[in-house]
C-alpha atoms as a PDB file:
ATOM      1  CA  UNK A   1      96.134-119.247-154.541  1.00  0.00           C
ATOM      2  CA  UNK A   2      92.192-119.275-154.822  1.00  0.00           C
ATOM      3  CA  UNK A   3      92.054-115.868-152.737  1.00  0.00           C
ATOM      4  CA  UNK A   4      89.493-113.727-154.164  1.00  0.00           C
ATOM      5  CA  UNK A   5      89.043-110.059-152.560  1.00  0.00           C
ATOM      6  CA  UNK A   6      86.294-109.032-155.044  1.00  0.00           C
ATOM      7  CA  UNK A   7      84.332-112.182-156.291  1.00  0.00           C
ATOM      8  CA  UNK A   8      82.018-110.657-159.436  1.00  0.00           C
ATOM      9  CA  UNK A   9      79.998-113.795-159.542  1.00  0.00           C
ATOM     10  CA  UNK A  10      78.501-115.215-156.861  1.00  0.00           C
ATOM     11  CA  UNK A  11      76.279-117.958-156.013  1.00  0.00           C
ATOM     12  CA  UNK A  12      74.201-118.215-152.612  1.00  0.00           C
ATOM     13  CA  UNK A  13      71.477-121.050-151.778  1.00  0.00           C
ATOM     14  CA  UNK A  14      68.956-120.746-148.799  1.00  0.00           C
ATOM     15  CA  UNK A  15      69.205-116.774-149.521  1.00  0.00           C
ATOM     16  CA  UNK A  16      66.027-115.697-148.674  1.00  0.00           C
ATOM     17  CA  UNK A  17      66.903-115.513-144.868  1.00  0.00           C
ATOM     18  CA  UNK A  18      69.600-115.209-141.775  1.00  0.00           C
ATOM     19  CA  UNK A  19      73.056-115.795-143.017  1.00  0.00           C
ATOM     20  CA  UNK A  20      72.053-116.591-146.622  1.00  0.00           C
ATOM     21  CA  UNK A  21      70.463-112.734-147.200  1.00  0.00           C
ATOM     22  CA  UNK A  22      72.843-111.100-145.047  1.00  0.00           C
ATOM     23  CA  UNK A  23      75.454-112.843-147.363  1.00  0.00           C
ATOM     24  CA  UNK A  24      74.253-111.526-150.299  1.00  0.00           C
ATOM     25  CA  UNK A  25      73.632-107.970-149.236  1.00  0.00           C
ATOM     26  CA  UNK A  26      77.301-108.165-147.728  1.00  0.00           C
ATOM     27  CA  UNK A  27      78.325-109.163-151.283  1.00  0.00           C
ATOM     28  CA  UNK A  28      75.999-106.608-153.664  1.00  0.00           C
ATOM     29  CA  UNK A  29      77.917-103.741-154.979  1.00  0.00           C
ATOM     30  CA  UNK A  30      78.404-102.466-158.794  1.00  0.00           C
ATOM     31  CA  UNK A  31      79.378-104.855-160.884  1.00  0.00           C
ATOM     32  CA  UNK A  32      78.517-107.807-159.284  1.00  0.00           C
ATOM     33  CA  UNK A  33      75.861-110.674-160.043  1.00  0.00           C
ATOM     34  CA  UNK A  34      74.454-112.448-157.550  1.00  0.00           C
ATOM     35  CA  UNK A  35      72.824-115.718-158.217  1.00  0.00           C
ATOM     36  CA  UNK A  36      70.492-116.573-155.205  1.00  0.00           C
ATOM     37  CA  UNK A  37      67.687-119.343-154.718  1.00  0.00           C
ATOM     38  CA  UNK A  38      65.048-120.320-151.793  1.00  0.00           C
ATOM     39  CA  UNK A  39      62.068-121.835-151.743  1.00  0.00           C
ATOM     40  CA  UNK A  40      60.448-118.699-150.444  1.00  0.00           C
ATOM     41  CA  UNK A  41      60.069-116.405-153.376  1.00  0.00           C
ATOM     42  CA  UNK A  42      58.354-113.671-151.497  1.00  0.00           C
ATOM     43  CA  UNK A  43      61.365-112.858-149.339  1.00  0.00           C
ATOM     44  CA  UNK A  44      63.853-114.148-152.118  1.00  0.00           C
ATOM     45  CA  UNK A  45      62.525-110.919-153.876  1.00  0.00           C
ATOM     46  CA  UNK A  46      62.852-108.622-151.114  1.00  0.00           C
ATOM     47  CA  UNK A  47      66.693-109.370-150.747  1.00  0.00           C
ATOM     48  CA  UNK A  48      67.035-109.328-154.295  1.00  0.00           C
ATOM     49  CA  UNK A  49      65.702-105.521-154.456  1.00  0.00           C
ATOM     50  CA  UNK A  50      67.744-104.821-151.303  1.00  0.00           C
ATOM     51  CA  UNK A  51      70.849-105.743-153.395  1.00  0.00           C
ATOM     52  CA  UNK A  52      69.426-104.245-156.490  1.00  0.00           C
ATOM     53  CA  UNK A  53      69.464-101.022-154.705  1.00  0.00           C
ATOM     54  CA  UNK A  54      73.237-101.348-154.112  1.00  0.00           C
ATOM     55  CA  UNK A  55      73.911-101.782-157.781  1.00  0.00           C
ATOM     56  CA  UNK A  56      74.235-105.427-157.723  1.00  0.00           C
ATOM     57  CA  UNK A  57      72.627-107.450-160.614  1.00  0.00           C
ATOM     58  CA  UNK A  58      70.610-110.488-159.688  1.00  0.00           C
ATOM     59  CA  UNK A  59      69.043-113.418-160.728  1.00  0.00           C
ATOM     60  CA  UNK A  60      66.619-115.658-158.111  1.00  0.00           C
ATOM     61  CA  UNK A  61      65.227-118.713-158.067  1.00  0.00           C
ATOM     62  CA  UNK A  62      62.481-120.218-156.204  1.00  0.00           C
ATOM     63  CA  UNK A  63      64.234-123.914-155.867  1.00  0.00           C
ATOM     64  CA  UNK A  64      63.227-126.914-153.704  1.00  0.00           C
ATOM     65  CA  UNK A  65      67.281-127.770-153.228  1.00  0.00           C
ATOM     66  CA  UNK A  66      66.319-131.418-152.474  1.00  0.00           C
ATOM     67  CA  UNK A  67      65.491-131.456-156.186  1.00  0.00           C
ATOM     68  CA  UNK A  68      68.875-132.419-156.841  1.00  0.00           C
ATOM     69  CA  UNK A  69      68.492-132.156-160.718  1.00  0.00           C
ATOM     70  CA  UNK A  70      66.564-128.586-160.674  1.00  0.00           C
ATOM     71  CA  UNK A  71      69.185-127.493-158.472  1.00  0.00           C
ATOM     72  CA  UNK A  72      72.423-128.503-160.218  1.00  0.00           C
ATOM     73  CA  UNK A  73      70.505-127.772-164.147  1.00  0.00           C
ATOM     74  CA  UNK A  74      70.343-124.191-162.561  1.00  0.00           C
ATOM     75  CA  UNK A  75      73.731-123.799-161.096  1.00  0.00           C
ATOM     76  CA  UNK A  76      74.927-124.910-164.644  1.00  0.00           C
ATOM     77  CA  UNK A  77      73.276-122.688-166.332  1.00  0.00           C
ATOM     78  CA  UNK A  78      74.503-120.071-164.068  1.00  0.00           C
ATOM     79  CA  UNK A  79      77.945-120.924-164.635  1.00  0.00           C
ATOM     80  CA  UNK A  80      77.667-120.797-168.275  1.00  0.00           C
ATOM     81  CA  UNK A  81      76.168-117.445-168.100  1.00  0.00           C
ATOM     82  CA  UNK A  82      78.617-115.810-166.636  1.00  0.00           C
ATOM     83  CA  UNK A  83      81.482-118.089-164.702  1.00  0.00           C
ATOM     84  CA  UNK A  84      80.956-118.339-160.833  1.00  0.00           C
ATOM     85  CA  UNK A  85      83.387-116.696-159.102  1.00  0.00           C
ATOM     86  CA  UNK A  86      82.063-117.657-155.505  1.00  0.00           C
ATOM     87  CA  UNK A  87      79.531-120.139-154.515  1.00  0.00           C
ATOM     88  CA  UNK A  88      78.016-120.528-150.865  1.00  0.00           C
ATOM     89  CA  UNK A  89      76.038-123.877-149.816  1.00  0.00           C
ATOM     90  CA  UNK A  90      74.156-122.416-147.303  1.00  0.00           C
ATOM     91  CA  UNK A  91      70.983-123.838-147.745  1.00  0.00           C
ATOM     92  CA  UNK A  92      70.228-125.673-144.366  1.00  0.00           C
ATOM     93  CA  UNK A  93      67.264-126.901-141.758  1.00  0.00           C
ATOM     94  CA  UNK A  94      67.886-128.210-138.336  1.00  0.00           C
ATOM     95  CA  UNK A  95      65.974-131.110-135.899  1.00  0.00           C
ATOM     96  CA  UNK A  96      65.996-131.957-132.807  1.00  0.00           C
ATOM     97  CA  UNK A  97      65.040-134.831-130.701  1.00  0.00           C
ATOM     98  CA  UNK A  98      61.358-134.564-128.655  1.00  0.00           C
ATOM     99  CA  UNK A  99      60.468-132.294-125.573  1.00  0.00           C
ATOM    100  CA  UNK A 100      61.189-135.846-123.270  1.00  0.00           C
ATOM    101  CA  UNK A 101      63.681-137.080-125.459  1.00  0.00           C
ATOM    102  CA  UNK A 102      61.949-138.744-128.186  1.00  0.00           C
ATOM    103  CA  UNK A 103      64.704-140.058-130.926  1.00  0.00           C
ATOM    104  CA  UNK A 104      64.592-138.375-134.004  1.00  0.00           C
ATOM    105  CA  UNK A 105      62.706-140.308-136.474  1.00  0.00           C
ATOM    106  CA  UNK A 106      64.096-141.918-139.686  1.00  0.00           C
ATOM    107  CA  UNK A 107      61.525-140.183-142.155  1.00  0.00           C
ATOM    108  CA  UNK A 108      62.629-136.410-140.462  1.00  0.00           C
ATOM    109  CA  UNK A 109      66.177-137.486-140.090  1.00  0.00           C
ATOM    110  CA  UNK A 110      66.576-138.314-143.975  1.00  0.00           C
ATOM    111  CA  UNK A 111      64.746-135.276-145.053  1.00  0.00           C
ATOM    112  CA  UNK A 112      67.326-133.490-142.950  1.00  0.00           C
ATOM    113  CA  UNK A 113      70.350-135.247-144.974  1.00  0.00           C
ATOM    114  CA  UNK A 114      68.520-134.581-148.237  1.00  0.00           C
ATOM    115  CA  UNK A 115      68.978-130.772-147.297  1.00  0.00           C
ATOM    116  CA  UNK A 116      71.803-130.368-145.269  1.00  0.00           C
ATOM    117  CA  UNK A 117      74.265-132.929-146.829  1.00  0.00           C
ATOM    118  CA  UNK A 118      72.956-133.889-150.289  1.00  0.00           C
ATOM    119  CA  UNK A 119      71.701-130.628-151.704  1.00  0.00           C
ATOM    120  CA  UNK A 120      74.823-128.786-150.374  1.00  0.00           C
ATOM    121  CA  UNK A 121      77.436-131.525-152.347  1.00  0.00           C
ATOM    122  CA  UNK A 122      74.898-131.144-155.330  1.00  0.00           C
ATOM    123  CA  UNK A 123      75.423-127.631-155.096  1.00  0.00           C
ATOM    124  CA  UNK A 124      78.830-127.214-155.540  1.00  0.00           C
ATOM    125  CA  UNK A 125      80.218-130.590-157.268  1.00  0.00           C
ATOM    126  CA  UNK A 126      79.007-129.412-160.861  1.00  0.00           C
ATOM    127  CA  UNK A 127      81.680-126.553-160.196  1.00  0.00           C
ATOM    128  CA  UNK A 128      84.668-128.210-159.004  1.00  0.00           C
ATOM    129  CA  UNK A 129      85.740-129.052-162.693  1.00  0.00           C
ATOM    130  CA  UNK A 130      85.357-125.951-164.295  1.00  0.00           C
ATOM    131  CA  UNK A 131      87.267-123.792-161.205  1.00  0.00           C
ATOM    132  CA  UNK A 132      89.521-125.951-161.968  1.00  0.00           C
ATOM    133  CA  UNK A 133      89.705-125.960-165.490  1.00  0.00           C
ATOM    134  CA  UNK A 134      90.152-121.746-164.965  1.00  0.00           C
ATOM    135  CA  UNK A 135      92.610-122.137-162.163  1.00  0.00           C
ATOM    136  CA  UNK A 136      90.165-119.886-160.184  1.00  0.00           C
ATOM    137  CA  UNK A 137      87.231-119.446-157.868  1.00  0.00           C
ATOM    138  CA  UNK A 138      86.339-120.261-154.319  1.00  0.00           C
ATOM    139  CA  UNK A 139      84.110-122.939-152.736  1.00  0.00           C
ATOM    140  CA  UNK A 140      82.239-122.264-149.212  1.00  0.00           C
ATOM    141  CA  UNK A 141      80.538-124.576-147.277  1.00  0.00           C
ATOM    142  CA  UNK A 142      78.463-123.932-144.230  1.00  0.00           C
ATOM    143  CA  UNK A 143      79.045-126.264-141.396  1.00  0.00           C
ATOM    144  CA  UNK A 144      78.498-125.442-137.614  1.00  0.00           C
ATOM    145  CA  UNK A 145      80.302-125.561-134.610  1.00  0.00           C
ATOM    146  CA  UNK A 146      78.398-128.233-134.015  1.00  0.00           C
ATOM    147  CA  UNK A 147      80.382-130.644-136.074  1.00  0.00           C
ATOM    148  CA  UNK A 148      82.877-130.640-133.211  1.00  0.00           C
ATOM    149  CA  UNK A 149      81.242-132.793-130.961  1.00  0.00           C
ATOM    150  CA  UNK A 150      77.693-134.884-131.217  1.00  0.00           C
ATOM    151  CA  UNK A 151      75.173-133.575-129.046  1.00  0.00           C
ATOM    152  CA  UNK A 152      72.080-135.644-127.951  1.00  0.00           C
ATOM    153  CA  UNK A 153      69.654-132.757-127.725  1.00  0.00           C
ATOM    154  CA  UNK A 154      70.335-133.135-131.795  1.00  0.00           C
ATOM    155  CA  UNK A 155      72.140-136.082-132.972  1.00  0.00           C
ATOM    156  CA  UNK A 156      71.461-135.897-137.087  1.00  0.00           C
ATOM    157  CA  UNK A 157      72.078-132.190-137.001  1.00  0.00           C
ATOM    158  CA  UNK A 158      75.313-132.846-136.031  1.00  0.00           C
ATOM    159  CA  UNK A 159      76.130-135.467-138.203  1.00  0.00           C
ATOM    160  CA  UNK A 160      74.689-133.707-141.554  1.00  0.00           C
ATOM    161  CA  UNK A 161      77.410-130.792-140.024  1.00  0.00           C
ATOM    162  CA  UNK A 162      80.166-133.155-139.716  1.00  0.00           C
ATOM    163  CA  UNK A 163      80.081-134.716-142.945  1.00  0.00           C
ATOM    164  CA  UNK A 164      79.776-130.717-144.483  1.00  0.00           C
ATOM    165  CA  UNK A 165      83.056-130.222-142.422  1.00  0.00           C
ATOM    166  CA  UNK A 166      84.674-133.386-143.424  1.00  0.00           C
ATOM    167  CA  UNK A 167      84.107-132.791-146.882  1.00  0.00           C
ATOM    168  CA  UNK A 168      85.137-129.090-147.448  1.00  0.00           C
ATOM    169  CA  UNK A 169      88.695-130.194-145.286  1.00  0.00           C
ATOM    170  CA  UNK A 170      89.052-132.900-147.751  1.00  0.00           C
ATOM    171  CA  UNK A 171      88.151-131.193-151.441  1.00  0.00           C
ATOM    172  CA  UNK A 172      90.363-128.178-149.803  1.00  0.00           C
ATOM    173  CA  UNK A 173      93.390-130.114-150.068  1.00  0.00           C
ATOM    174  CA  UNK A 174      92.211-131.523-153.165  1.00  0.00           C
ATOM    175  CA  UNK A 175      91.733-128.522-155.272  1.00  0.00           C
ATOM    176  CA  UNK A 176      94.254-125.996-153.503  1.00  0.00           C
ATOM    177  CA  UNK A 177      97.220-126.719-156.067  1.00  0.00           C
ATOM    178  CA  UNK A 178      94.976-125.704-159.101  1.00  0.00           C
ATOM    179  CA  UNK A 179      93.986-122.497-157.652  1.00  0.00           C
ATOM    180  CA  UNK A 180      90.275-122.900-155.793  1.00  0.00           C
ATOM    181  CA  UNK A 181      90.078-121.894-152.623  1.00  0.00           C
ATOM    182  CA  UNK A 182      87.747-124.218-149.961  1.00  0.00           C
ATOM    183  CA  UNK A 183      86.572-122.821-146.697  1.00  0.00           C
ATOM    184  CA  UNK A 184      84.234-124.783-143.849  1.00  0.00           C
ATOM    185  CA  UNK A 185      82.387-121.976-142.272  1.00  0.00           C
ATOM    186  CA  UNK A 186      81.345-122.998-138.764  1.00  0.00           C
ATOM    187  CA  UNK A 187      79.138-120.626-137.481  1.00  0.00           C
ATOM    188  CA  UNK A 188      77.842-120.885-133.758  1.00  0.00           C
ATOM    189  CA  UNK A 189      74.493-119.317-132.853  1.00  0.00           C
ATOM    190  CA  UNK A 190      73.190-117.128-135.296  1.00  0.00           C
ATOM    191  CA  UNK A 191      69.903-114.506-134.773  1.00  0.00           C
ATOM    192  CA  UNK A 192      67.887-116.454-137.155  1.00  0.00           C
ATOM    193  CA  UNK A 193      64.281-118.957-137.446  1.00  0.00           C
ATOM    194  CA  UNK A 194      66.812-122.076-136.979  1.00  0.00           C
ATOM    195  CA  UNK A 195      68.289-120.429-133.875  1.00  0.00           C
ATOM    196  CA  UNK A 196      65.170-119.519-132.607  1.00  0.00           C
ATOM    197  CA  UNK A 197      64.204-123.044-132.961  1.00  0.00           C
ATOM    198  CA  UNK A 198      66.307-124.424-130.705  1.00  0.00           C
ATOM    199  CA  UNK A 199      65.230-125.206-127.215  1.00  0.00           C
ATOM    200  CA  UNK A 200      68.221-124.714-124.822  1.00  0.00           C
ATOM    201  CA  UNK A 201      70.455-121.782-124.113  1.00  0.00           C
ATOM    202  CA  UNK A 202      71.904-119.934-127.049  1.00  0.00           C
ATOM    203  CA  UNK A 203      75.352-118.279-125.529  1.00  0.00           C
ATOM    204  CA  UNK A 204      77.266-115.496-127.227  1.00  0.00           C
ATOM    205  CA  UNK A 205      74.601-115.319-130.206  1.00  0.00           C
ATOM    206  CA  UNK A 206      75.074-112.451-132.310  1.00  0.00           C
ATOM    207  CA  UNK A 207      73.402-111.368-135.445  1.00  0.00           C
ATOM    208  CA  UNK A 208      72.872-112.304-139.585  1.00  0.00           C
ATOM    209  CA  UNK A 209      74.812-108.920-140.427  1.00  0.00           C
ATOM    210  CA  UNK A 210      77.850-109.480-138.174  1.00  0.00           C
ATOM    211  CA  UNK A 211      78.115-113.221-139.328  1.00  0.00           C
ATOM    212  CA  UNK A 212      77.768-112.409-142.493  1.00  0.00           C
ATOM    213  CA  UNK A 213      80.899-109.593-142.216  1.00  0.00           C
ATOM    214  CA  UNK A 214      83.217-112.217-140.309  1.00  0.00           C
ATOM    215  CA  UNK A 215      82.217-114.890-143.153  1.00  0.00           C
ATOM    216  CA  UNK A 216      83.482-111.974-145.657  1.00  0.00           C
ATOM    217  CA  UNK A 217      86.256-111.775-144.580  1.00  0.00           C
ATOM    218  CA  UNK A 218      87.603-114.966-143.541  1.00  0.00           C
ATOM    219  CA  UNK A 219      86.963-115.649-147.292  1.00  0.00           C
ATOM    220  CA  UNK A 220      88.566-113.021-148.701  1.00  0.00           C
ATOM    221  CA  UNK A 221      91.945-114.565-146.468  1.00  0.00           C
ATOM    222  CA  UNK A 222      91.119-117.903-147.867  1.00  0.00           C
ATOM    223  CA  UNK A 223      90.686-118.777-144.834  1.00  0.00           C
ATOM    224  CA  UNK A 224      90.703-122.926-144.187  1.00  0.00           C
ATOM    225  CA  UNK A 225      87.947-122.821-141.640  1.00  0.00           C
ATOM    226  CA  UNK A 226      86.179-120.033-140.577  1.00  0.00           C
ATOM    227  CA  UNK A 227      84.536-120.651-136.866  1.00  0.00           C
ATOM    228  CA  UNK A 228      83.012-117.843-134.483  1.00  0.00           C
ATOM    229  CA  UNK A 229      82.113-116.764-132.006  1.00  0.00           C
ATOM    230  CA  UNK A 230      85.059-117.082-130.345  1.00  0.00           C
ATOM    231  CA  UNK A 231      84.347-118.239-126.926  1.00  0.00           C
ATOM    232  CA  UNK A 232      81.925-121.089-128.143  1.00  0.00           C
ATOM    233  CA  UNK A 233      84.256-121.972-130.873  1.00  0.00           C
ATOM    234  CA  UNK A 234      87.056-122.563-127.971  1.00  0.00           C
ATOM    235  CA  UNK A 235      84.549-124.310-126.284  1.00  0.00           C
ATOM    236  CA  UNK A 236      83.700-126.782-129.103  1.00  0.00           C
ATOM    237  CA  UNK A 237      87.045-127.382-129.647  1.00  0.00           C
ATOM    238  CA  UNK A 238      87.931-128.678-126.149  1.00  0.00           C
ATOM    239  CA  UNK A 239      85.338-131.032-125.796  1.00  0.00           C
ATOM    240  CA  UNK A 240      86.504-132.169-129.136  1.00  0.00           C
ATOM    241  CA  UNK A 241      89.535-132.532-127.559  1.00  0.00           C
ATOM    242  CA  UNK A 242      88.340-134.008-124.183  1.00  0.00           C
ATOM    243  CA  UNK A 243      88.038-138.007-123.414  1.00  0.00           C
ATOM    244  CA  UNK A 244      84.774-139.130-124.820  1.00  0.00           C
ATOM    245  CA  UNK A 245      83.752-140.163-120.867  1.00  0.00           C
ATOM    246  CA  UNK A 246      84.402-136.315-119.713  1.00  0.00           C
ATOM    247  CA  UNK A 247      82.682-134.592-122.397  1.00  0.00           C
ATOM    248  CA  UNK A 248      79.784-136.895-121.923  1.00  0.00           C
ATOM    249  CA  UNK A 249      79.554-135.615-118.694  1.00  0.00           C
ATOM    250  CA  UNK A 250      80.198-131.954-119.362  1.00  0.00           C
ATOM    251  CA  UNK A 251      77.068-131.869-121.831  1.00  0.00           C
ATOM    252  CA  UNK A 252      74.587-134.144-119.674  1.00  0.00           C
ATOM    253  CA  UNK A 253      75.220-130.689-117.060  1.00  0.00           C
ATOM    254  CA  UNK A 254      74.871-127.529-119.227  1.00  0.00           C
ATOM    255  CA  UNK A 255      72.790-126.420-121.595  1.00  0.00           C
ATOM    256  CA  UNK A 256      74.732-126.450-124.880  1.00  0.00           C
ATOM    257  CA  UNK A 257      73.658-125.229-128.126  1.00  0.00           C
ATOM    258  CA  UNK A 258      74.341-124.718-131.404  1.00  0.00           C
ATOM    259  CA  UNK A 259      73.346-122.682-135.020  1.00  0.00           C
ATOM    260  CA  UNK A 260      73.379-123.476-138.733  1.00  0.00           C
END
C-alpha cells in the first residue's frame, strides 16, 4: 500500500541544490509536475530548465521555509492544483560547535530547528489529510545518519535529525493502513555546500546524482527507512547499539562525520 513507481506530482523543498536538485532531475520526465522551492531563485531556475528540458512541467518558488505560513499557503495551493503525489522535506542547514569547542549558541541553534524540524513538519502536515482522504500518496522525510547517535562536534544537528527520524517512524505507522507510504531517508555524507562545511573526515562520501538514484528507489519499494552508504550506515548503527560509555569513547578517537 502507498507504493508509487511513477509519482506524477511531486513536491521538493531546498531544490535549488545537492540532493534537493538531483531529486528533481531524477524525478522530471513527460508528464510529470514538479513543484520545487528555495530561497535561491537563481539556481532554483537553472534546475527548473534542466527538468524542463526532460519534459517535466514545473512550478518554483523562491520561499524562506521558516515562513511557516508562506510555506504551507503554497503547498496548499499546490495540492489543489493538481493533487501531490510525492512530497520531499528536504529543505535543511547544518551547525556545528566552534574551532576549540565553543557550544553552539541558542540564537543559531533555534534558527537551525526553525529549518530543519519546523519547516520540514510544516511541509508535509497540510498533506497528511488529504493522502489520506485519497487513500494515496507518499511522504519523505530527510533525516541523516546522524540521528543514530549524538555527536559533540554537532550536538543540535543531530537532534533536529532525530526528531525528523522519530517522526516519519511514527506518522509511518500511522498512515500505512489508509494507503500513504512514509519513508526516513538517512543519508550519510553527501558531495554538497553542507558536506563541505563540515570540518572532520567525510568517509565513503559519494555524490548528489547517486544519492538521489538510491533515494529513488528505496521509494519506489516503500521503503521504511532508506540509509546509505552502507559501511557508515553499519557504523551508525552499532554505536547506536553500543553502551553509551563505549561509544563515548569510540567518537572522542576518530574523526566521525556526518551529511544532511
Amino acid at each position: 500500500m502507498g507504493r508509487l513507481i511513477n509519482p506524477r506530482h511531486v513536491l521538493i523543498t531546498g531544490a535549488s541544490g545537492g540532493i534537493g536538485a538531483a531529486l528533481a532531475q531524477a524525478y522530471a520526465r513527460d508528464g510529470v509536475l514538479l513543484s520545487l522551492c528555495a530561497r535561491n531563485l537563481v539556481n532554483l531556475q537553472q534546475v527548473a530548465n534542466a527538468c524542463e528540458r526532460k519534459g517535466a512541467r514545473v512550478n518554483i518558488n523562491s520561499i524562506d521555509v521558516t515562513d511557516i505560513d508562506a510555506l504551507q499557503s503554497w503547498v496548499l495551493d499546490r495540492d489543489a492544483a493538481e493533487p501531490i503525489d510525492l512530497v520531499i522535506a528536504n529543505a535543511g542547514k547544518t551547525l556545528n560547535v566552534g574551532p576549540n569547542g565553543e557550544e553552539e549558541s541558542w540564537a543559531d541553534t533555534k534558527a537551525l530547528l526553525s529549518i530543519n524540524v519546523d519547516s520540514a513538519l510544516a511541509t508535509i502536515i497540510p498533506l497528511i489529510a488529504p493522502m489520506r482522504q485519497r487513500r494515496r500518496g507518499q511522504i519523505a522525510l530527510v533525516s541523516s545518519l546522524a540521528a543514530y547517535r549524538g555527536m559533540a562536534i554537532t550536538p543540535a544537528y543531530c537532534a533536529s535529525k532525530a526528531a525528523v527520524k522519530a517522526y516519519g517512524e511514527a506518522l509511518r505507522g500511522l498512515v500505512a493502513a489508509e494507503g500513504v507510504a512514509v519513508s526516513v531517508i538517512c543519508p550519510g555524507f553527501v558531495d554538497s555546500d553542507m558536506s563541505r562545511e563540515f570540518p572532520g573526515r567525510k568517509p565513503f562520501m559519494i555524490n548528489a546524482d547517486q544519492a538521489a538514484m538510491i533515494i529513488l528507489k528505496g521509494l519506489a519499494r516503500n521503503r521504511p527507512r532508506i540509509a546509505f552508504p552502507f559501511p557508515l550506515n553499519l557504523g551508525t548503527w552499532l554505536l547506536a547499539m553500543l553502551p553509551a560509555s563505549l561509544a563515548d569513547f569510540i567518537l572522542q578517537h576518530i574523526s566521525y562525520g556526518r551529511s544532511r
